[in-house]
PDB file of N, CA and C in Angstrom:
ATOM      1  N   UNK A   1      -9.377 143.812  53.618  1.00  0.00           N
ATOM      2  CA  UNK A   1      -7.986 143.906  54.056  1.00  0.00           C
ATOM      3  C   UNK A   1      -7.954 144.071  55.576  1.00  0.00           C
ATOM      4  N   UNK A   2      -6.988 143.317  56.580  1.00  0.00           N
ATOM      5  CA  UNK A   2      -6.961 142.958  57.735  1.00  0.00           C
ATOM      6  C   UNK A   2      -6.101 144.562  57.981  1.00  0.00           C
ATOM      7  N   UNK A   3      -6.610 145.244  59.206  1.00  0.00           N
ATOM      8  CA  UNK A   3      -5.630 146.244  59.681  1.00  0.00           C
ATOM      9  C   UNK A   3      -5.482 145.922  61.093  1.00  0.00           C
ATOM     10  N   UNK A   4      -4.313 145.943  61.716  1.00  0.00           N
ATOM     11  CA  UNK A   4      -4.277 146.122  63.106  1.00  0.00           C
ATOM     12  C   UNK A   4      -3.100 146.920  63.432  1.00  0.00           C
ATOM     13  N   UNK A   5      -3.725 148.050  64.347  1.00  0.00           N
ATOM     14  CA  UNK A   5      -3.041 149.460  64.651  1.00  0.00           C
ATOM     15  C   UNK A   5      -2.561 149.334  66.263  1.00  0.00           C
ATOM     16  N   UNK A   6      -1.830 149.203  66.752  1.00  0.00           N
ATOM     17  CA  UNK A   6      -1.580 149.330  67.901  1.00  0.00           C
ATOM     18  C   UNK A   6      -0.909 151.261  68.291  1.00  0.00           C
ATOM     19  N   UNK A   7      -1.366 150.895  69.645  1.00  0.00           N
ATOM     20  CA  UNK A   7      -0.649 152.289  69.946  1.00  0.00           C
ATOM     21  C   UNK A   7      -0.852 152.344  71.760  1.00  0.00           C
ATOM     22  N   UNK A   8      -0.278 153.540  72.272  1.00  0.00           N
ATOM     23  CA  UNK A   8      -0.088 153.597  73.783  1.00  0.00           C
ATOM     24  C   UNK A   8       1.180 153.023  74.495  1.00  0.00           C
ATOM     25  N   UNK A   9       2.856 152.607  73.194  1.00  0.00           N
ATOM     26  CA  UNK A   9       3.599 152.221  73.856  1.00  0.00           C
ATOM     27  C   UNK A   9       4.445 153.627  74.734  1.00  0.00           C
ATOM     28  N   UNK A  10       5.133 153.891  75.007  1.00  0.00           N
ATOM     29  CA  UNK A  10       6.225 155.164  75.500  1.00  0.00           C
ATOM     30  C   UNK A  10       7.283 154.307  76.175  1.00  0.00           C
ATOM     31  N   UNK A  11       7.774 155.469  76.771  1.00  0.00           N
ATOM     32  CA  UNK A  11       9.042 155.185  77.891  1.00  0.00           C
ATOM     33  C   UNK A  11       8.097 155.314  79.078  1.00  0.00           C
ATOM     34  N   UNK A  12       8.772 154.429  80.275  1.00  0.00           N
ATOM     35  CA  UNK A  12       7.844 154.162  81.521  1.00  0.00           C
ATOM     36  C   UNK A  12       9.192 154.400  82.525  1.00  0.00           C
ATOM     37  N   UNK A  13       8.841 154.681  83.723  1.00  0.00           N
ATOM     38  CA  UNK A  13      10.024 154.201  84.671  1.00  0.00           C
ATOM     39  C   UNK A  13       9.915 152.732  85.129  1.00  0.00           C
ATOM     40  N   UNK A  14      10.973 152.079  85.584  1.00  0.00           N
ATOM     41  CA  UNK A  14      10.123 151.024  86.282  1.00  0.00           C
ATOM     42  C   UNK A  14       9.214 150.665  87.611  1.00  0.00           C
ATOM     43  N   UNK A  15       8.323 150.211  87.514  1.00  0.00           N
ATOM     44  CA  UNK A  15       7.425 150.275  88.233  1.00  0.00           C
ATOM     45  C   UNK A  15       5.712 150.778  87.902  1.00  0.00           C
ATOM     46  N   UNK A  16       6.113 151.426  86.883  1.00  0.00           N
ATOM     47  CA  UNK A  16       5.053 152.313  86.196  1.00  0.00           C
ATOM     48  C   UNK A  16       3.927 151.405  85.637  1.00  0.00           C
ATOM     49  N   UNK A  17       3.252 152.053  84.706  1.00  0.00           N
ATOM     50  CA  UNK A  17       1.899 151.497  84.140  1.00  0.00           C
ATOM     51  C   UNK A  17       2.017 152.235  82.711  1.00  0.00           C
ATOM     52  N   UNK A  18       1.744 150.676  81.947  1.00  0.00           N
ATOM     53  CA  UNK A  18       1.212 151.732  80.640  1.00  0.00           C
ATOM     54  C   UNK A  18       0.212 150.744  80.176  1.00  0.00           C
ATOM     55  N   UNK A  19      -0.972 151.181  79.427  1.00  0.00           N
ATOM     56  CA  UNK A  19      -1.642 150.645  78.597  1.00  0.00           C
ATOM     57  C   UNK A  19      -1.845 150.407  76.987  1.00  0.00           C
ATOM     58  N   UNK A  20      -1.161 149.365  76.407  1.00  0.00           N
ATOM     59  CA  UNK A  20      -1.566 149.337  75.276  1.00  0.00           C
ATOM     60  C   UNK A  20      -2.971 149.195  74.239  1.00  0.00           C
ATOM     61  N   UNK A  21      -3.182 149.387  73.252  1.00  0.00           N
ATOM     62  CA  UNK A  21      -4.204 149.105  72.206  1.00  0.00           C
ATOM     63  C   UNK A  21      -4.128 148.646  71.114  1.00  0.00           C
ATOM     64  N   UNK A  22      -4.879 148.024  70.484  1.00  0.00           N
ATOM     65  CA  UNK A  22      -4.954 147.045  69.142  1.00  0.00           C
ATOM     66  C   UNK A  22      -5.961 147.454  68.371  1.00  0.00           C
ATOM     67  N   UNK A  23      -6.513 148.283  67.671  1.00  0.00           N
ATOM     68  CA  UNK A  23      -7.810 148.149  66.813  1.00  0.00           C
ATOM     69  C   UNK A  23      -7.578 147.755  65.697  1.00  0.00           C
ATOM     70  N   UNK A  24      -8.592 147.190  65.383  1.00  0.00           N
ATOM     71  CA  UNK A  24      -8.908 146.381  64.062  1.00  0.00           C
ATOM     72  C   UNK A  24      -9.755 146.124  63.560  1.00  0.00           C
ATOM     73  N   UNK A  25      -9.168 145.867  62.095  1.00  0.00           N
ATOM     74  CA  UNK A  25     -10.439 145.918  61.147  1.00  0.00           C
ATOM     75  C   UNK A  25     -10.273 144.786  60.086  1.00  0.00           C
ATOM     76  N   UNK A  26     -11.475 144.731  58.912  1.00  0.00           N
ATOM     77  CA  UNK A  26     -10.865 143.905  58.085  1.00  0.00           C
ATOM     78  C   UNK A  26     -11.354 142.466  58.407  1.00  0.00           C
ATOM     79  N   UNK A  27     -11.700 142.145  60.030  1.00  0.00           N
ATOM     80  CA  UNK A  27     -11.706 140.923  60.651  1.00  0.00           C
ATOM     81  C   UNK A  27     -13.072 140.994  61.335  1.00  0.00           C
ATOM     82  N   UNK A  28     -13.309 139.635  61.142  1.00  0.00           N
ATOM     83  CA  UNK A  28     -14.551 139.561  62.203  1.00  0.00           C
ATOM     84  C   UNK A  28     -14.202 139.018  64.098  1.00  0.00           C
ATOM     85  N   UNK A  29     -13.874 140.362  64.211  1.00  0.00           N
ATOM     86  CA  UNK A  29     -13.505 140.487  65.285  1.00  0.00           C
ATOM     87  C   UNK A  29     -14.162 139.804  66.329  1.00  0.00           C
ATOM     88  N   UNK A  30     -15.608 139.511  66.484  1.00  0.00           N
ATOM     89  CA  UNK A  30     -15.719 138.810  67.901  1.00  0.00           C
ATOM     90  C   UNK A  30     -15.381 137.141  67.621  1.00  0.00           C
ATOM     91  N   UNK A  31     -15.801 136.877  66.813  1.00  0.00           N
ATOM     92  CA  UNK A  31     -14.964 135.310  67.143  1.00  0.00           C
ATOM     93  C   UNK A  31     -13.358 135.135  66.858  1.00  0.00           C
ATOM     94  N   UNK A  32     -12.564 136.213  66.840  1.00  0.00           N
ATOM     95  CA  UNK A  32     -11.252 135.930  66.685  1.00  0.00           C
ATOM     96  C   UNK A  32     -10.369 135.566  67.669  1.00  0.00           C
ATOM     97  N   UNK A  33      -9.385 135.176  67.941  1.00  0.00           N
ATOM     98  CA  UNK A  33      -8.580 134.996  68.996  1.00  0.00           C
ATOM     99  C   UNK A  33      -7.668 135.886  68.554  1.00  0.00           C
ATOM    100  N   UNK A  34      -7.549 136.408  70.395  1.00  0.00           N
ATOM    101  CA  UNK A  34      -6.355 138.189  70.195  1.00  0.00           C
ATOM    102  C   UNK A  34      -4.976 137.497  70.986  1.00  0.00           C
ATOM    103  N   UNK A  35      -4.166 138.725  70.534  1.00  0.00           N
ATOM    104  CA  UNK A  35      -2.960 138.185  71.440  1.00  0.00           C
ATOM    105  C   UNK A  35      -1.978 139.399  71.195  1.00  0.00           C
ATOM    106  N   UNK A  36      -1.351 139.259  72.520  1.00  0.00           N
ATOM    107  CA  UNK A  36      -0.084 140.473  72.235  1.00  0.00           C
ATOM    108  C   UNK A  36       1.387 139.523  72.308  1.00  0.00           C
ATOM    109  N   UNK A  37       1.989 139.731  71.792  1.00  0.00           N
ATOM    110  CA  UNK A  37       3.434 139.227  71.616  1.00  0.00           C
ATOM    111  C   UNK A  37       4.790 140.386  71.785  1.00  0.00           C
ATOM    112  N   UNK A  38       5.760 139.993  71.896  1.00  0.00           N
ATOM    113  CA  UNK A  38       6.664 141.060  72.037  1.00  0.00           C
ATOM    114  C   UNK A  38       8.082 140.489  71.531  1.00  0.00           C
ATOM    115  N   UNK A  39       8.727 141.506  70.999  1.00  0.00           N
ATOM    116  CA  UNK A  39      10.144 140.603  70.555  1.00  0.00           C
ATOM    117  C   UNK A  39      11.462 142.288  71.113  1.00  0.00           C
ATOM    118  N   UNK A  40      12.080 141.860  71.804  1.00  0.00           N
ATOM    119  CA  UNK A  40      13.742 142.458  72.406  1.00  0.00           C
ATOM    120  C   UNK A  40      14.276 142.609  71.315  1.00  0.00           C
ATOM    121  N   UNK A  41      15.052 143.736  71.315  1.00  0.00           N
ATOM    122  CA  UNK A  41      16.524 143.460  70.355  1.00  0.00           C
ATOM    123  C   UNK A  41      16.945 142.658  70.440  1.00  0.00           C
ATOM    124  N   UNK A  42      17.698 141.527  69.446  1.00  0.00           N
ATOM    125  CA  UNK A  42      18.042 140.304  69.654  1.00  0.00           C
ATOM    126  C   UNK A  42      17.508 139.003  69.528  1.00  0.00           C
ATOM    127  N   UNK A  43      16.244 139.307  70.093  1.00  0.00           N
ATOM    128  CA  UNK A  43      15.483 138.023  70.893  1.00  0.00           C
ATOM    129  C   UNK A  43      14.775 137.968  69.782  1.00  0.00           C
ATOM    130  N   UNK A  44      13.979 136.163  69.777  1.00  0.00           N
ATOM    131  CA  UNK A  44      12.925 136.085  69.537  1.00  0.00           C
ATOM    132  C   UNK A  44      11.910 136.914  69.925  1.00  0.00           C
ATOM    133  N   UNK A  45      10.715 136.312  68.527  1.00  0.00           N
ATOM    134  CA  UNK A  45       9.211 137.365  68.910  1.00  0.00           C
ATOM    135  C   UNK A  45       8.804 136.214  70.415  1.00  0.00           C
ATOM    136  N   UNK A  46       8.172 136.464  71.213  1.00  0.00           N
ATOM    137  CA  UNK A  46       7.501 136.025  72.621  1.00  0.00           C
ATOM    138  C   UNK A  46       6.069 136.191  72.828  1.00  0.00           C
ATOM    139  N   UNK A  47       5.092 135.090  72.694  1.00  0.00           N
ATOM    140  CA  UNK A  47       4.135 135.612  73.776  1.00  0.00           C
ATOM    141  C   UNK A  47       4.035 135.697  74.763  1.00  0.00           C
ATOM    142  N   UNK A  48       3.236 137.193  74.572  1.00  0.00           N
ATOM    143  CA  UNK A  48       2.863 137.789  76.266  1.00  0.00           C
ATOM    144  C   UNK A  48       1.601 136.904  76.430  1.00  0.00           C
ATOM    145  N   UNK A  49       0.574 137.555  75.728  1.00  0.00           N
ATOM    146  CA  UNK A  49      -0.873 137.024  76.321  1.00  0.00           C
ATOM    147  C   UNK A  49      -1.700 136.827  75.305  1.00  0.00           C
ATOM    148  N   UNK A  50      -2.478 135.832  75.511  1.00  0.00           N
ATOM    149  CA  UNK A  50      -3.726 135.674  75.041  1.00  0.00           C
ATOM    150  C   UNK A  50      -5.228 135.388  75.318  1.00  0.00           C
ATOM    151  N   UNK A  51      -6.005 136.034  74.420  1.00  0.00           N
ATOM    152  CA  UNK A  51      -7.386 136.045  74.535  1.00  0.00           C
ATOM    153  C   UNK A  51      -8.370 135.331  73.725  1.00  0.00           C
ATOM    154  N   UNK A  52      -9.494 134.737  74.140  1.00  0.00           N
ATOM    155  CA  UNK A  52     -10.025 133.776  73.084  1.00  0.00           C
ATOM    156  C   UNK A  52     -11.346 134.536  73.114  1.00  0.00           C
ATOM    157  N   UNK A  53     -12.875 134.115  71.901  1.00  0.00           N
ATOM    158  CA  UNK A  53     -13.861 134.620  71.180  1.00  0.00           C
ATOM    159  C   UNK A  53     -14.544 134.573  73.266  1.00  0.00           C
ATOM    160  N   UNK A  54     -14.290 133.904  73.480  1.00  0.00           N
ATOM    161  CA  UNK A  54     -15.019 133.292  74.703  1.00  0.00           C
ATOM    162  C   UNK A  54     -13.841 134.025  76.156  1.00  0.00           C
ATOM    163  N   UNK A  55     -13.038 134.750  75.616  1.00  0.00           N
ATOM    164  CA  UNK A  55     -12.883 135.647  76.665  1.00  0.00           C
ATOM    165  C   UNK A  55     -11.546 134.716  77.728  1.00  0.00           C
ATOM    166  N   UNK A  56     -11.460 133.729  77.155  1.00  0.00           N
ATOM    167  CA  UNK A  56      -9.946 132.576  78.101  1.00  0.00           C
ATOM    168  C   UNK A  56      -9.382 133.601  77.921  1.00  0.00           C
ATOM    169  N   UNK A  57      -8.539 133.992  78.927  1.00  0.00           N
ATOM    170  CA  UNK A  57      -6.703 134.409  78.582  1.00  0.00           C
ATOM    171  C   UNK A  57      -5.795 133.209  79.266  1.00  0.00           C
ATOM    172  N   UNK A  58      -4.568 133.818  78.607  1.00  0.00           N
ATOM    173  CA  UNK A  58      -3.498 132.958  79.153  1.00  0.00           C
ATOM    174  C   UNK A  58      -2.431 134.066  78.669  1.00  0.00           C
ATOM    175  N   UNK A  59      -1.366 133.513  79.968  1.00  0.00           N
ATOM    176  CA  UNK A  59      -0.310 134.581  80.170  1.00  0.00           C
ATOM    177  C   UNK A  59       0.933 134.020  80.232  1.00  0.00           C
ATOM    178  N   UNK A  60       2.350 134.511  79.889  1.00  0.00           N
ATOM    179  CA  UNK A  60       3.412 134.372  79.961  1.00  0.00           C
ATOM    180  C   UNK A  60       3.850 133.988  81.228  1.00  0.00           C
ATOM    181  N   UNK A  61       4.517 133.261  81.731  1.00  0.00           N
ATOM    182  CA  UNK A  61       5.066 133.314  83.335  1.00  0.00           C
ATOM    183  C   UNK A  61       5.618 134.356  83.602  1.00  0.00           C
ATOM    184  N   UNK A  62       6.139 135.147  82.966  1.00  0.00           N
ATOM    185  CA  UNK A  62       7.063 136.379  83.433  1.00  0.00           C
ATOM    186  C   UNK A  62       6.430 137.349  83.482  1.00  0.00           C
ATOM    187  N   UNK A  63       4.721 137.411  82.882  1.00  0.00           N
ATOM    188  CA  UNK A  63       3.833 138.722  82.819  1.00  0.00           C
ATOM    189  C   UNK A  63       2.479 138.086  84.439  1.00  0.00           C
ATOM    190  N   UNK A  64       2.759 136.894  84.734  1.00  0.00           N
ATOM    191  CA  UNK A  64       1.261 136.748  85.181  1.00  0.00           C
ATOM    192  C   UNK A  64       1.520 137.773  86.510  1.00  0.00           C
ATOM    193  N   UNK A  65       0.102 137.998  86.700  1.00  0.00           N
ATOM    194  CA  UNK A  65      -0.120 138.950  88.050  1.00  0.00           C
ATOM    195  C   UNK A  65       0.482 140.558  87.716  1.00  0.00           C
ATOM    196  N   UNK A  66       1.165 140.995  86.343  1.00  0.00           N
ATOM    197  CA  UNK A  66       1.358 141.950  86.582  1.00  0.00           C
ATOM    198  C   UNK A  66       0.646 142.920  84.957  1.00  0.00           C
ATOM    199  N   UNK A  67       0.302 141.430  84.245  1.00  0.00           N
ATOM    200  CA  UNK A  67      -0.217 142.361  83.057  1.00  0.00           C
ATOM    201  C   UNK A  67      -1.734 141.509  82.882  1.00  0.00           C
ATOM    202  N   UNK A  68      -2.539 141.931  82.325  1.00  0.00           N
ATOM    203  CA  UNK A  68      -3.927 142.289  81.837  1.00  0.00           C
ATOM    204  C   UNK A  68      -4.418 142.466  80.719  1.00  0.00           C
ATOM    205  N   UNK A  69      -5.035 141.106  79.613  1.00  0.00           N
ATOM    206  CA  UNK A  69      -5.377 141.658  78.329  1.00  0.00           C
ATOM    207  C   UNK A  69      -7.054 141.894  78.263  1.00  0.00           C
ATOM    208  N   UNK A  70      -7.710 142.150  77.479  1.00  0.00           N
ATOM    209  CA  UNK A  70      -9.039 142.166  77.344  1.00  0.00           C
ATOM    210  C   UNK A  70      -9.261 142.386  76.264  1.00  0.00           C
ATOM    211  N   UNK A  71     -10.607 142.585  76.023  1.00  0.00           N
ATOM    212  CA  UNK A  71     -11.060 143.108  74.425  1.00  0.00           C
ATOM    213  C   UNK A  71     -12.572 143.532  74.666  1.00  0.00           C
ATOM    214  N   UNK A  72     -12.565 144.437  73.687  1.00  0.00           N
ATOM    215  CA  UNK A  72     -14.191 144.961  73.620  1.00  0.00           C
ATOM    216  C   UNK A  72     -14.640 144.784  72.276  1.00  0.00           C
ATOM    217  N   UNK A  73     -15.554 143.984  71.940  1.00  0.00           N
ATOM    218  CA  UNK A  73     -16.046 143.425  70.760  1.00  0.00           C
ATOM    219  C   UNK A  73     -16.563 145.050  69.884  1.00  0.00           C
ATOM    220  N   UNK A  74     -17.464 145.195  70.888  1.00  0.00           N
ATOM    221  CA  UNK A  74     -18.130 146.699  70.033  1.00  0.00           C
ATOM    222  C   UNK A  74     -17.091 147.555  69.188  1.00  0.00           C
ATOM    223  N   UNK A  75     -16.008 147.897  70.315  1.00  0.00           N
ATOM    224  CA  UNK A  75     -15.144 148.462  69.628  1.00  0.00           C
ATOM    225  C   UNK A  75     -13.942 148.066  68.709  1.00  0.00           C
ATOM    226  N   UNK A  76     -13.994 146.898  68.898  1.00  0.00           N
ATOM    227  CA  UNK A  76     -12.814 145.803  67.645  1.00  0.00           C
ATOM    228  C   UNK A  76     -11.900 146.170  68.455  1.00  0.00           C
ATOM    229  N   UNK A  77     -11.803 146.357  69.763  1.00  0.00           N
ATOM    230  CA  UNK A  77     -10.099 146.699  70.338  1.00  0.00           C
ATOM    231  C   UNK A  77      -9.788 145.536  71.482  1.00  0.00           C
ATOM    232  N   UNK A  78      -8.348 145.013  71.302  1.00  0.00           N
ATOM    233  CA  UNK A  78      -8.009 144.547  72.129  1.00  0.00           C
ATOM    234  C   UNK A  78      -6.574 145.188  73.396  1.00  0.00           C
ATOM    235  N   UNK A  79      -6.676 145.474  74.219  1.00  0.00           N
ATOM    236  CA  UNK A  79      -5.709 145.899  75.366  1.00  0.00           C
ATOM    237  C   UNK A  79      -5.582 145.091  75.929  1.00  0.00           C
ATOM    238  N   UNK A  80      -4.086 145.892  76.379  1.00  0.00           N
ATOM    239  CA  UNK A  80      -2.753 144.612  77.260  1.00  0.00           C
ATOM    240  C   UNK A  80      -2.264 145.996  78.091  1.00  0.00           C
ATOM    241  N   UNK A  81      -3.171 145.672  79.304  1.00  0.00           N
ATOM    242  CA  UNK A  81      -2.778 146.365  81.158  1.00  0.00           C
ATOM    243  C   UNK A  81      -1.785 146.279  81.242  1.00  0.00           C
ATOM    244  N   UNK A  82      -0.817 146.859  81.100  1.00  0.00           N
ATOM    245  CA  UNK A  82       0.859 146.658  82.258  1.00  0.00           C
ATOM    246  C   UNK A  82       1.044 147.365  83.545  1.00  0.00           C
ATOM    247  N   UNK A  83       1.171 146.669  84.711  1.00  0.00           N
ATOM    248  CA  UNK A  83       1.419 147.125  85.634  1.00  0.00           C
ATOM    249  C   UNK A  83       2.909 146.717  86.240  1.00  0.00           C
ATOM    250  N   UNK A  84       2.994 147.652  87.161  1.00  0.00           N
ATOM    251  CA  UNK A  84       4.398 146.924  87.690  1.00  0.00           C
ATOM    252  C   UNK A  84       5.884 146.765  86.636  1.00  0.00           C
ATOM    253  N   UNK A  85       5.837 147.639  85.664  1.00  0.00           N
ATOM    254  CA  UNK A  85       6.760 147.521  84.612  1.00  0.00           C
ATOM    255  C   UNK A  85       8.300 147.259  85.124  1.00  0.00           C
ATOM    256  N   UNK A  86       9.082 146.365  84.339  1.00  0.00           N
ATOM    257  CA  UNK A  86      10.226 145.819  84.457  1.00  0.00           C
ATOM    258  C   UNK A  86      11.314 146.204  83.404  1.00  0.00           C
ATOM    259  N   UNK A  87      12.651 146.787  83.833  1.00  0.00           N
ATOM    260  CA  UNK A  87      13.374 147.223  82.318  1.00  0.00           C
ATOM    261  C   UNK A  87      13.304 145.660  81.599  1.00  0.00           C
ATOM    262  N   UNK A  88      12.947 144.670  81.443  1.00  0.00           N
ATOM    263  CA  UNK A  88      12.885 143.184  80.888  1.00  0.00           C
ATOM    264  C   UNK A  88      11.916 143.106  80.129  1.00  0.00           C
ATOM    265  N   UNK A  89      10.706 144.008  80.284  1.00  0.00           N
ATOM    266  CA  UNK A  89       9.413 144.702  79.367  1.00  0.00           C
ATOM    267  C   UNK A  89       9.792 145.373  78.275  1.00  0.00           C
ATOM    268  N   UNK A  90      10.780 145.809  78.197  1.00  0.00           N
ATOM    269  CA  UNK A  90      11.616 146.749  77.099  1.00  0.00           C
ATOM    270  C   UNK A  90      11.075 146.152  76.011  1.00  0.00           C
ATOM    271  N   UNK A  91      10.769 146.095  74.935  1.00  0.00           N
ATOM    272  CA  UNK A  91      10.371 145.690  73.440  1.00  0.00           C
ATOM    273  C   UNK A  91       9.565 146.477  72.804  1.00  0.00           C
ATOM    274  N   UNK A  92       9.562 145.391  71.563  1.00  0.00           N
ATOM    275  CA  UNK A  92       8.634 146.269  70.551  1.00  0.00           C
ATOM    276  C   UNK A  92       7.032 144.997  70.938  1.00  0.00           C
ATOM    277  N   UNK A  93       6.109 145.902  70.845  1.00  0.00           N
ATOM    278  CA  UNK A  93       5.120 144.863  71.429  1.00  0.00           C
ATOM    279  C   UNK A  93       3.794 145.559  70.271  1.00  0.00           C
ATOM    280  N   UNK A  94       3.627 143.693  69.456  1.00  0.00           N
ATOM    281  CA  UNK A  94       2.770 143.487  68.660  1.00  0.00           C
ATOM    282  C   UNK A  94       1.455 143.026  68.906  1.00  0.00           C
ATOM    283  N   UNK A  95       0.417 143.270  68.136  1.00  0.00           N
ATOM    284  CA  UNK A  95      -0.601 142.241  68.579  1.00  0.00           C
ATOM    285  C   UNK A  95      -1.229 141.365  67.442  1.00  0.00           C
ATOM    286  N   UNK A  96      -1.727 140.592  67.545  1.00  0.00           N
ATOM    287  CA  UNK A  96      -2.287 139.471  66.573  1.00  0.00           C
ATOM    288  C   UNK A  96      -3.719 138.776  66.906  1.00  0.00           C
ATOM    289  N   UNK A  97      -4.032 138.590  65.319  1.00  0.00           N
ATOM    290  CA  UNK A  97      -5.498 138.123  65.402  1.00  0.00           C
ATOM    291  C   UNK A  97      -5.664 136.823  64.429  1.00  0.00           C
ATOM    292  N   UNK A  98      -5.834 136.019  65.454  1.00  0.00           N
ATOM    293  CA  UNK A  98      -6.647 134.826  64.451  1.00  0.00           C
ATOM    294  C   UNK A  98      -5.375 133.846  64.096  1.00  0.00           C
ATOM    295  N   UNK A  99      -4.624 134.287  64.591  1.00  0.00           N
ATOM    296  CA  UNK A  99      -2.829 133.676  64.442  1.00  0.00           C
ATOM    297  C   UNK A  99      -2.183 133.651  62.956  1.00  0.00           C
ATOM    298  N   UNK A 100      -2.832 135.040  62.544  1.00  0.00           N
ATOM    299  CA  UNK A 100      -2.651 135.195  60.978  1.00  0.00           C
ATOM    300  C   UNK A 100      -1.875 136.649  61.069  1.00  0.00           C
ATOM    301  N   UNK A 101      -2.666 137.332  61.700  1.00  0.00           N
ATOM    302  CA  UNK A 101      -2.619 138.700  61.200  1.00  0.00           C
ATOM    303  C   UNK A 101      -1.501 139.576  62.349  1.00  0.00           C
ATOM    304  N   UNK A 102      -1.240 140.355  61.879  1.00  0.00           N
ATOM    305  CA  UNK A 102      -0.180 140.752  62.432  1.00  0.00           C
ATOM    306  C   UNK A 102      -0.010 142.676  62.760  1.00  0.00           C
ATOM    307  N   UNK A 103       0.008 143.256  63.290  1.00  0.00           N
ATOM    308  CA  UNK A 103       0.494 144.689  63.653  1.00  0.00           C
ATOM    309  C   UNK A 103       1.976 145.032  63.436  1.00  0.00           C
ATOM    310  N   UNK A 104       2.017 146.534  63.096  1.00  0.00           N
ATOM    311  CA  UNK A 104       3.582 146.549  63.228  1.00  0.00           C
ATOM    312  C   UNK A 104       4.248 147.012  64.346  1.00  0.00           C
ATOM    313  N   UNK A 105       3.573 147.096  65.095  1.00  0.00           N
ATOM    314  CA  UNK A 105       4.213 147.237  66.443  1.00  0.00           C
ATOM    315  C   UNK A 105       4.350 148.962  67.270  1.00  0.00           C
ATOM    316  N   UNK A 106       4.150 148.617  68.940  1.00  0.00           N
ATOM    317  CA  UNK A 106       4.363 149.789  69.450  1.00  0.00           C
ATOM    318  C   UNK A 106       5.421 149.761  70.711  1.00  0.00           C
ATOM    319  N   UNK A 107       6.374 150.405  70.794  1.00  0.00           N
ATOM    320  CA  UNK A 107       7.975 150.298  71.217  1.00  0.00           C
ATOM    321  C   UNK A 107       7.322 150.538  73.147  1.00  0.00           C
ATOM    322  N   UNK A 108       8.107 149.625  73.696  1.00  0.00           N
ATOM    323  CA  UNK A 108       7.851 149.931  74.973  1.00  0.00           C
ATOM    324  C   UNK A 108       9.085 149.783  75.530  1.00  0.00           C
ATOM    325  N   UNK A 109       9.710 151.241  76.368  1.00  0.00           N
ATOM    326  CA  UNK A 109      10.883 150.933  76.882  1.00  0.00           C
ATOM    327  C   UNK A 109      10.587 151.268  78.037  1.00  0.00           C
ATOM    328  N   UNK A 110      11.344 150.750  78.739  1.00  0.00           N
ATOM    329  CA  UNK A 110      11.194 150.695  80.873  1.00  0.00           C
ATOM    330  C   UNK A 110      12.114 150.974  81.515  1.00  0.00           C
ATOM    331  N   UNK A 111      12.701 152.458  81.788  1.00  0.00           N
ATOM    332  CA  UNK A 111      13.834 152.564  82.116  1.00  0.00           C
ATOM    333  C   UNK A 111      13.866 153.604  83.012  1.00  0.00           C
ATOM    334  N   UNK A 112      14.743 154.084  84.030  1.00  0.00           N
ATOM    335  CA  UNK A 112      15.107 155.364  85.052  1.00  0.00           C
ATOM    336  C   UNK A 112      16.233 156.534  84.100  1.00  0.00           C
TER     337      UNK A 112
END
């Protein structure tokens, strides 16, 4: 059974930094492809970023230069750096593996 746990969302001011996490299990994590996505009240779900077995990312236009994903095989975890936070960051922010599997999400709001 596939688990993926995210955690590390909060309230930020803007400008701030937060770091999210993904661990997982269930999956054979180093050849998987990771990814964080995010969906607004309202809005569609969105990708933010992604990561491949071989370490590619690719980023949203609205995140590049200010967010950061990675992964550490040993530890089955994948993180998504936010820097520079925007109240437009506001969501619930998921992550995904293998373009199957899914998290239930950790709330990130960006506000003064």
């Amino acid at each position: 059974q596939v688990q993926l746990v995210e955690s590390g969302g909060g309230l930020v001011q803007p400008g701030g930094s937060l770091t999210l996490s993904c661990a997982a299990s269930g999956i054979i994590f180093s050849i998987s492809g990771l990814g964080w996505y995010r969906q607004a009240p309202g809005k569609q779900r969105e990708l933010v970023a992604t990561i491949t077995s071989a370490h590619t990312t690719n980023y949203a236009d609205s995140v590049k230069g200010r967010f950061t994903i990675s992964r550490d095989n040993a530890k089955k975890t994948v993180y998504l750096q936010m820097n520079s936070l925007k109240p437009e960051d506001t969501a619930v922010y998921h992550c995904n593996a293998a373009d199957k599997f899914w998290g239930q999400g950790t709330q990130v709001t960006v506000s003064s």
